[in-house]
N, C-alpha and C. Protein backbone atom coordinates (compact mmCIF):
# COMPACT_ATOMS: atom_id res chain seq x y z
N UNK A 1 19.69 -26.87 9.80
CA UNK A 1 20.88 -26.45 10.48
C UNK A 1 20.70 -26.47 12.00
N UNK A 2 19.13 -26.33 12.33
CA UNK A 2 18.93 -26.20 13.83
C UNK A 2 19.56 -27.67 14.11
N UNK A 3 19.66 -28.28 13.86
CA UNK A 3 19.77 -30.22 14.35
C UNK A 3 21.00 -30.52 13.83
N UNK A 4 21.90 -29.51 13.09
CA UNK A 4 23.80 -30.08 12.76
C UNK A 4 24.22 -29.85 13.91
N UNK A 5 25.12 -30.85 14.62
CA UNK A 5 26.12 -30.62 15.55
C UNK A 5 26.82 -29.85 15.55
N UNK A 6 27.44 -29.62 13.96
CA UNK A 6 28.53 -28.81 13.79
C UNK A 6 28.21 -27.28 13.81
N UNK A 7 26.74 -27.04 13.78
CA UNK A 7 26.79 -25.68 13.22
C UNK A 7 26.62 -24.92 14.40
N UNK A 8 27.28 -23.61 14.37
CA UNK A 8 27.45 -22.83 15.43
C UNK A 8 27.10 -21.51 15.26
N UNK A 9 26.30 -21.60 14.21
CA UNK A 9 24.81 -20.35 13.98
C UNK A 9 24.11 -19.95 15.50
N UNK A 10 24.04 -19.36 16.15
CA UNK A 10 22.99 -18.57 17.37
C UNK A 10 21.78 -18.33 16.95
N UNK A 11 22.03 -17.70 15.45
CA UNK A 11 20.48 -17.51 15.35
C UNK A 11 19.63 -18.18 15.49
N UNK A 12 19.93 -19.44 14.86
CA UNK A 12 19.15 -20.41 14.12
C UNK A 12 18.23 -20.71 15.70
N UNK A 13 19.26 -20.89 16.44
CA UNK A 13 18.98 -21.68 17.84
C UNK A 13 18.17 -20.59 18.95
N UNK A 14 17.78 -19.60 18.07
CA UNK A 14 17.47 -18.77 18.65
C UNK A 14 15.84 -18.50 17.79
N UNK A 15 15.66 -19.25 16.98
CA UNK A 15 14.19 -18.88 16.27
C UNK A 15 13.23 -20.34 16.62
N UNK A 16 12.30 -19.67 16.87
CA UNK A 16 10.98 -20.82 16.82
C UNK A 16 11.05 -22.00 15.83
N UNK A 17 11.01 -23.55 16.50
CA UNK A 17 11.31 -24.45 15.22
C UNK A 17 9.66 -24.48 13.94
N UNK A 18 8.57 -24.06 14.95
CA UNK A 18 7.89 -24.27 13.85
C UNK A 18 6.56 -23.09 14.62
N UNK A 19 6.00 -21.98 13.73
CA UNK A 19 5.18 -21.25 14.08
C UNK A 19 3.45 -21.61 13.33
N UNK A 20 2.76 -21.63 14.20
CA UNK A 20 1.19 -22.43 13.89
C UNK A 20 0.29 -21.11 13.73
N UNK A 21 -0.72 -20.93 12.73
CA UNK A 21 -1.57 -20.01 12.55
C UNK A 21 -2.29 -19.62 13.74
N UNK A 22 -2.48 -18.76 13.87
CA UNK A 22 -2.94 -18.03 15.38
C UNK A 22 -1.97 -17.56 16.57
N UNK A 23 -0.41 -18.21 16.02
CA UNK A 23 0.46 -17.80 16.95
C UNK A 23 0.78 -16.15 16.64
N UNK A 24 1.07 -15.21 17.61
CA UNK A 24 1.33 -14.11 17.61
C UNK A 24 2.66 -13.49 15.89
N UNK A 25 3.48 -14.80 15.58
CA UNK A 25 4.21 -14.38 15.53
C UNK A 25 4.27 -15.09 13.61
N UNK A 26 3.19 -15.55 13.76
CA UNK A 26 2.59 -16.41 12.41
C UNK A 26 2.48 -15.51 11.23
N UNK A 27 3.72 -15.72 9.97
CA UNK A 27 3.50 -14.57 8.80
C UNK A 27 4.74 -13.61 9.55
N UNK A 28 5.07 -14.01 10.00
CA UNK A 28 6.06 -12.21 10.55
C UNK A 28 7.43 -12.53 10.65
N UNK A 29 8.28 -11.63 10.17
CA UNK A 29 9.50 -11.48 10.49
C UNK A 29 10.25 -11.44 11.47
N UNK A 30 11.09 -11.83 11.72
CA UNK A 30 11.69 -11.90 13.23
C UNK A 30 11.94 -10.62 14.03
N UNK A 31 11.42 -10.41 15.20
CA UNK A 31 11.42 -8.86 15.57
C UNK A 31 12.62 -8.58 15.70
N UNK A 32 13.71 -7.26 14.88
CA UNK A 32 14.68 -6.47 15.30
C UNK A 32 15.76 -7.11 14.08
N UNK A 33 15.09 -7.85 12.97
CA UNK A 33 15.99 -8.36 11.87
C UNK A 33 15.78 -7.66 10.39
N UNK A 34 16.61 -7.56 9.56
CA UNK A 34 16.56 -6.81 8.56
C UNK A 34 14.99 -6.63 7.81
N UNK A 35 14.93 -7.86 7.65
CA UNK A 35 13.34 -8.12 6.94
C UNK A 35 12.27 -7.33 7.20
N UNK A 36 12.55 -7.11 8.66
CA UNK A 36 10.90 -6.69 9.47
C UNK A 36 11.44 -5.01 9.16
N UNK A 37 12.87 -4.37 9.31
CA UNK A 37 13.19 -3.50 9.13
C UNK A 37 12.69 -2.93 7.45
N UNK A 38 12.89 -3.56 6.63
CA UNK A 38 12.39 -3.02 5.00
C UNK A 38 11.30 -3.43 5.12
N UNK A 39 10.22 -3.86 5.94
CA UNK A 39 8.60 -4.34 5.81
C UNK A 39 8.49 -2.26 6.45
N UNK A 40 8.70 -2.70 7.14
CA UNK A 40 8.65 -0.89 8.12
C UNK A 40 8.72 0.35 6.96
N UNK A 41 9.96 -0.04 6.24
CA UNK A 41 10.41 1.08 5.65
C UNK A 41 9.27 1.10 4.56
N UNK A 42 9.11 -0.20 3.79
CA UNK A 42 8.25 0.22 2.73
C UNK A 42 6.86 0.96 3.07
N UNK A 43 6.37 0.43 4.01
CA UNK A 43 4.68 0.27 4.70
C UNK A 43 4.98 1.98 5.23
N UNK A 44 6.19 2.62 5.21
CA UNK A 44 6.14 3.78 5.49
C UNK A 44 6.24 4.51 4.29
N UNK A 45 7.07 4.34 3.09
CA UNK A 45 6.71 4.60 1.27
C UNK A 45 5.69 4.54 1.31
N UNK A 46 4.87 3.97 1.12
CA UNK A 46 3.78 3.54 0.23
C UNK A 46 3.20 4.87 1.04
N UNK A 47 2.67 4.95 2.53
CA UNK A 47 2.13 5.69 2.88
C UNK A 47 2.35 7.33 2.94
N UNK A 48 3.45 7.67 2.24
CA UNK A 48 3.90 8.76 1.58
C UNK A 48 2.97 8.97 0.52
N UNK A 49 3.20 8.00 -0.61
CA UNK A 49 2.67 7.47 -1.78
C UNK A 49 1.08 7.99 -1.93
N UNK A 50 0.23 7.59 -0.78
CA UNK A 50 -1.00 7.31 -0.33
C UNK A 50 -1.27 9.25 0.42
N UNK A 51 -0.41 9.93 1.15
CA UNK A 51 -0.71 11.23 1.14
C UNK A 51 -0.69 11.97 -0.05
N UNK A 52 0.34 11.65 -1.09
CA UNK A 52 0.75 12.77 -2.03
C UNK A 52 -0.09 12.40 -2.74
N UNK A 53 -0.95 11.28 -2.79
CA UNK A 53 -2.04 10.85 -3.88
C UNK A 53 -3.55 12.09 -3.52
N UNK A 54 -3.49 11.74 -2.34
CA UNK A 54 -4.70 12.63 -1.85
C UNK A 54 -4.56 13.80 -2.04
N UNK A 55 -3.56 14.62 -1.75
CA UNK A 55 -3.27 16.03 -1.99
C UNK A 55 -3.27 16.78 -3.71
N UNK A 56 -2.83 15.49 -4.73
CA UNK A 56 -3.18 15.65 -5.81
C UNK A 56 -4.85 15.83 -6.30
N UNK A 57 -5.36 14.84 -5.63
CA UNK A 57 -6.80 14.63 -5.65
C UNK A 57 -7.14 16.04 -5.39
N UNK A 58 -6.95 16.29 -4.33
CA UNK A 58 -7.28 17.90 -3.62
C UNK A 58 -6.76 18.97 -4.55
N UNK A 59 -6.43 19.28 -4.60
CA UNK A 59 -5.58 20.10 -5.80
C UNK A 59 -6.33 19.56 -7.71
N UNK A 60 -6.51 18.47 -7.83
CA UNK A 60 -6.69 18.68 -9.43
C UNK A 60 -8.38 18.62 -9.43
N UNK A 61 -8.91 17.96 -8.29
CA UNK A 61 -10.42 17.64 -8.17
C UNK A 61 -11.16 18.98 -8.28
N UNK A 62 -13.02 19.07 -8.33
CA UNK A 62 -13.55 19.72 -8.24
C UNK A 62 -14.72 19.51 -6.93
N UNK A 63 -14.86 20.33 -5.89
CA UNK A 63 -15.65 20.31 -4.76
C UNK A 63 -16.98 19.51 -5.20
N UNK A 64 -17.70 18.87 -4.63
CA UNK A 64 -19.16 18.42 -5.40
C UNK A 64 -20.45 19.29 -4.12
N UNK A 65 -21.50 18.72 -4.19
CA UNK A 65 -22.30 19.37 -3.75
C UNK A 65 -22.38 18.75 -2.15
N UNK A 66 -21.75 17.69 -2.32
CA UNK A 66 -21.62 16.85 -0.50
C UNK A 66 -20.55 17.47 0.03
N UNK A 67 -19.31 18.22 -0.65
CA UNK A 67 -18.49 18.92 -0.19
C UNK A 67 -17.13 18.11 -0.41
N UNK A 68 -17.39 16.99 -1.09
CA UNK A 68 -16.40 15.78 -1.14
C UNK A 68 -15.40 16.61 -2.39
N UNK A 69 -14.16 16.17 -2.38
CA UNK A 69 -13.22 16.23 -3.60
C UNK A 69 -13.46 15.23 -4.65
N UNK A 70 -14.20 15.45 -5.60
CA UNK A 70 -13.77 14.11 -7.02
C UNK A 70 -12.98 14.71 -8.19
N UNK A 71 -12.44 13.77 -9.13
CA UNK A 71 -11.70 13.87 -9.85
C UNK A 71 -11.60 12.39 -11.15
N UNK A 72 -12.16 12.62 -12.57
CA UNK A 72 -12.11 11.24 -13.01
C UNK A 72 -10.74 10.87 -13.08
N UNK A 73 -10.85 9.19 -13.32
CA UNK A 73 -9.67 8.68 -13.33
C UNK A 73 -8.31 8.77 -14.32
N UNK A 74 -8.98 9.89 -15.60
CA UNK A 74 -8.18 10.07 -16.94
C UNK A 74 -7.85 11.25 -16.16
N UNK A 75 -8.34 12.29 -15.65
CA UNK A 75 -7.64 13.69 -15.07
C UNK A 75 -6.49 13.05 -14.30
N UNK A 76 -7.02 12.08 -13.06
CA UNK A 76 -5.82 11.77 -12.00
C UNK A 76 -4.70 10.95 -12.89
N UNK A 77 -5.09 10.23 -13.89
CA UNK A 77 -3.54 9.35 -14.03
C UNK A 77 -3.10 10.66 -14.83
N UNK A 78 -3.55 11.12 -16.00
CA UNK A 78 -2.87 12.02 -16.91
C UNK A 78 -1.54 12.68 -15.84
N UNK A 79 -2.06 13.51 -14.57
CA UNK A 79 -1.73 14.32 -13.64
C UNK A 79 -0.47 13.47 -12.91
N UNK A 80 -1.03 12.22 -12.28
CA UNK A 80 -0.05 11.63 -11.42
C UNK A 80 1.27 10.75 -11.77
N UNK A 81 0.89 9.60 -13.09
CA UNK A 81 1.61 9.53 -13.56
C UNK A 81 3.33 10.27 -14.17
N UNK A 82 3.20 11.17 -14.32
CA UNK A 82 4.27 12.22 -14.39
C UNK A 82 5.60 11.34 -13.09
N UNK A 83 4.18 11.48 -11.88
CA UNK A 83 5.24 11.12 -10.51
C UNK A 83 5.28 10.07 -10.19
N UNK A 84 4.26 9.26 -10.16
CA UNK A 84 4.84 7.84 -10.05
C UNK A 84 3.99 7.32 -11.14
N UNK A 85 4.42 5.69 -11.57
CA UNK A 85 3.52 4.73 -12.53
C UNK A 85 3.01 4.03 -11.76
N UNK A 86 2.68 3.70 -10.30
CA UNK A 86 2.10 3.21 -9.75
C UNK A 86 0.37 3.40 -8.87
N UNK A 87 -0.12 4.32 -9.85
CA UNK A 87 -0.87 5.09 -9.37
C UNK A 87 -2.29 4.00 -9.23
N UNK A 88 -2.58 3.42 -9.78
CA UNK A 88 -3.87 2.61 -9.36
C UNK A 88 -3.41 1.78 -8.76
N UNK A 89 -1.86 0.86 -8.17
CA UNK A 89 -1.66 0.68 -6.74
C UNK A 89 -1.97 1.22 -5.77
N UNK A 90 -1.58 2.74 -5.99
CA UNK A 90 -1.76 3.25 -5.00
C UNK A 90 -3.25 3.75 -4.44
N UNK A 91 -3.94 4.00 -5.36
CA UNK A 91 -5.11 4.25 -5.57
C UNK A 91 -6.47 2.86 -4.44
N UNK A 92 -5.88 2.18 -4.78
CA UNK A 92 -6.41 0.55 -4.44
C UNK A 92 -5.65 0.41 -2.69
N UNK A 93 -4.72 1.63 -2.60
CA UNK A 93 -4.37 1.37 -0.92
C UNK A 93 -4.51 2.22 -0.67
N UNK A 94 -5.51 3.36 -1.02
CA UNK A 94 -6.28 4.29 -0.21
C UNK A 94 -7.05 4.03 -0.38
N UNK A 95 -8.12 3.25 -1.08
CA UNK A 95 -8.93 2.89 -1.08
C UNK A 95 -9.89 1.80 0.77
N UNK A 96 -8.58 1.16 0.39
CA UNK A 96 -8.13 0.01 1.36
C UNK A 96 -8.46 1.20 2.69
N UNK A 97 -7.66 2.27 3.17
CA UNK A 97 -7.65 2.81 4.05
C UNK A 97 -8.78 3.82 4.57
N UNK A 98 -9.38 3.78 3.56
CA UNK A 98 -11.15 4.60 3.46
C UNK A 98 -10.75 5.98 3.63
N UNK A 99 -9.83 6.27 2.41
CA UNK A 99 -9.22 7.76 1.86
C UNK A 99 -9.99 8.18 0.48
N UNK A 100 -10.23 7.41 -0.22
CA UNK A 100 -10.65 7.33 -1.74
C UNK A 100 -12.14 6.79 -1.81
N UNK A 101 -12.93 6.47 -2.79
CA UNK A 101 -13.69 5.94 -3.30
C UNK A 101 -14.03 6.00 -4.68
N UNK A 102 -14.27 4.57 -5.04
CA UNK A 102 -14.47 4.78 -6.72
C UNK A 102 -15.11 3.33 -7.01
N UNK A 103 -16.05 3.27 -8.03
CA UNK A 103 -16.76 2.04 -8.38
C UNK A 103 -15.68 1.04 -9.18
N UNK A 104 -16.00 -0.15 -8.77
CA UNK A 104 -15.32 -1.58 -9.44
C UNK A 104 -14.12 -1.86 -8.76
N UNK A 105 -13.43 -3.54 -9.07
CA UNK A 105 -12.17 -3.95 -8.71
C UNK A 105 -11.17 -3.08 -9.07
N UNK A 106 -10.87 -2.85 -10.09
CA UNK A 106 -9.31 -1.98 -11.06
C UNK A 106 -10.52 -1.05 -11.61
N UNK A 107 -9.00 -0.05 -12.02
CA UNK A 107 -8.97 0.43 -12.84
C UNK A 107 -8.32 0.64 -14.09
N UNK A 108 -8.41 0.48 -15.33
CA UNK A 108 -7.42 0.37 -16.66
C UNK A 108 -7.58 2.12 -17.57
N UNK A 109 -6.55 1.97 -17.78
CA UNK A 109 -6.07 3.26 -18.71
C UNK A 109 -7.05 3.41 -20.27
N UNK A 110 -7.90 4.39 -20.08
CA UNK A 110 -8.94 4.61 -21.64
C UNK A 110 -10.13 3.98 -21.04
N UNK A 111 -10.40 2.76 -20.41
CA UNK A 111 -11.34 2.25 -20.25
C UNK A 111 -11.73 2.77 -19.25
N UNK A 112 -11.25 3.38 -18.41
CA UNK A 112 -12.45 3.74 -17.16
C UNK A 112 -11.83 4.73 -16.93
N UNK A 113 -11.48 5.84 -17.60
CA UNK A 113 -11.04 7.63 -18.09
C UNK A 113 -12.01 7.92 -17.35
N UNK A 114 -13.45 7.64 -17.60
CA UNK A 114 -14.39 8.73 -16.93
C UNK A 114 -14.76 7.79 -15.54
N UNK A 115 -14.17 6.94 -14.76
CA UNK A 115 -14.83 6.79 -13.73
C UNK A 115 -14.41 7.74 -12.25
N UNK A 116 -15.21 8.38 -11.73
CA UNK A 116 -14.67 9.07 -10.44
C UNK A 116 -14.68 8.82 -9.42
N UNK A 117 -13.06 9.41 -8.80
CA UNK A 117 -12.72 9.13 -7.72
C UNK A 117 -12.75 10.14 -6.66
N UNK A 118 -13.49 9.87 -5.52
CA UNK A 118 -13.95 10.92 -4.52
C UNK A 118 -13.12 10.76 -3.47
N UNK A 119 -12.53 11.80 -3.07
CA UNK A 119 -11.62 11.70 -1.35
C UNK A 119 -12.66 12.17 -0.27
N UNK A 120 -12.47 11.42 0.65
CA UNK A 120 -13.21 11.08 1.49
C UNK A 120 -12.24 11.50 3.03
């Protein structure tokens, strides 16, 4: 549409024709457009998501002798689940944020009941 004569879109004529890896703006939404607006909103969910996870932790865990909060992974889903089903998402983005710790890639429901997760 950037190259129709006829078309009388602004936007169009108004965005980069082609963005190259390393450019600032490479992967990203156009600043001040809906898109980048629900990237914001979610990346601000999730991180709701990612407190109320920890505070559960804190609350259902038991102190250890380093002073850390753990809790196995059959206590936390039994517990969290209730509130969201996304809980080893979420789990895997506190992880990400060096809030959590726990051995292996995933975690699955029965199979890794007893592995623990320490807040950090």
């Amino acid at each position: 549409q950037r190259k129709n004569p006829f078309s009388n879109d602004d936007r169009l004529a108004s965005k980069p024709l082609h963005t190259h890896r390393g450019d600032s703006t490479y992967g990203r939404p156009p600043e001040g457009s809906q898109t980048e607006q629900r990237g914001k909103d979610a990346h601000s969910h999730v991180g709701k998501e990612v407190e109320e996870l920890c505070l559960i932790i804190r609350r259902t865990g038991e102190v250890g002798e380093d002073g850390h909060v753990s809790v196995t992974f059959g206590q936390l889903f039994e517990t969290y689940v209730t509130i969201s089903n996304k809980v080893v998402g979420i789990l895997l983005r506190a992880r990400k944020h060096g809030l959590v710790h726990f051995e292996g890639e995933m975690l699955w429901q029965g199979k890794d009941d007893d592995v623990i997760i320490t807040l950090l």
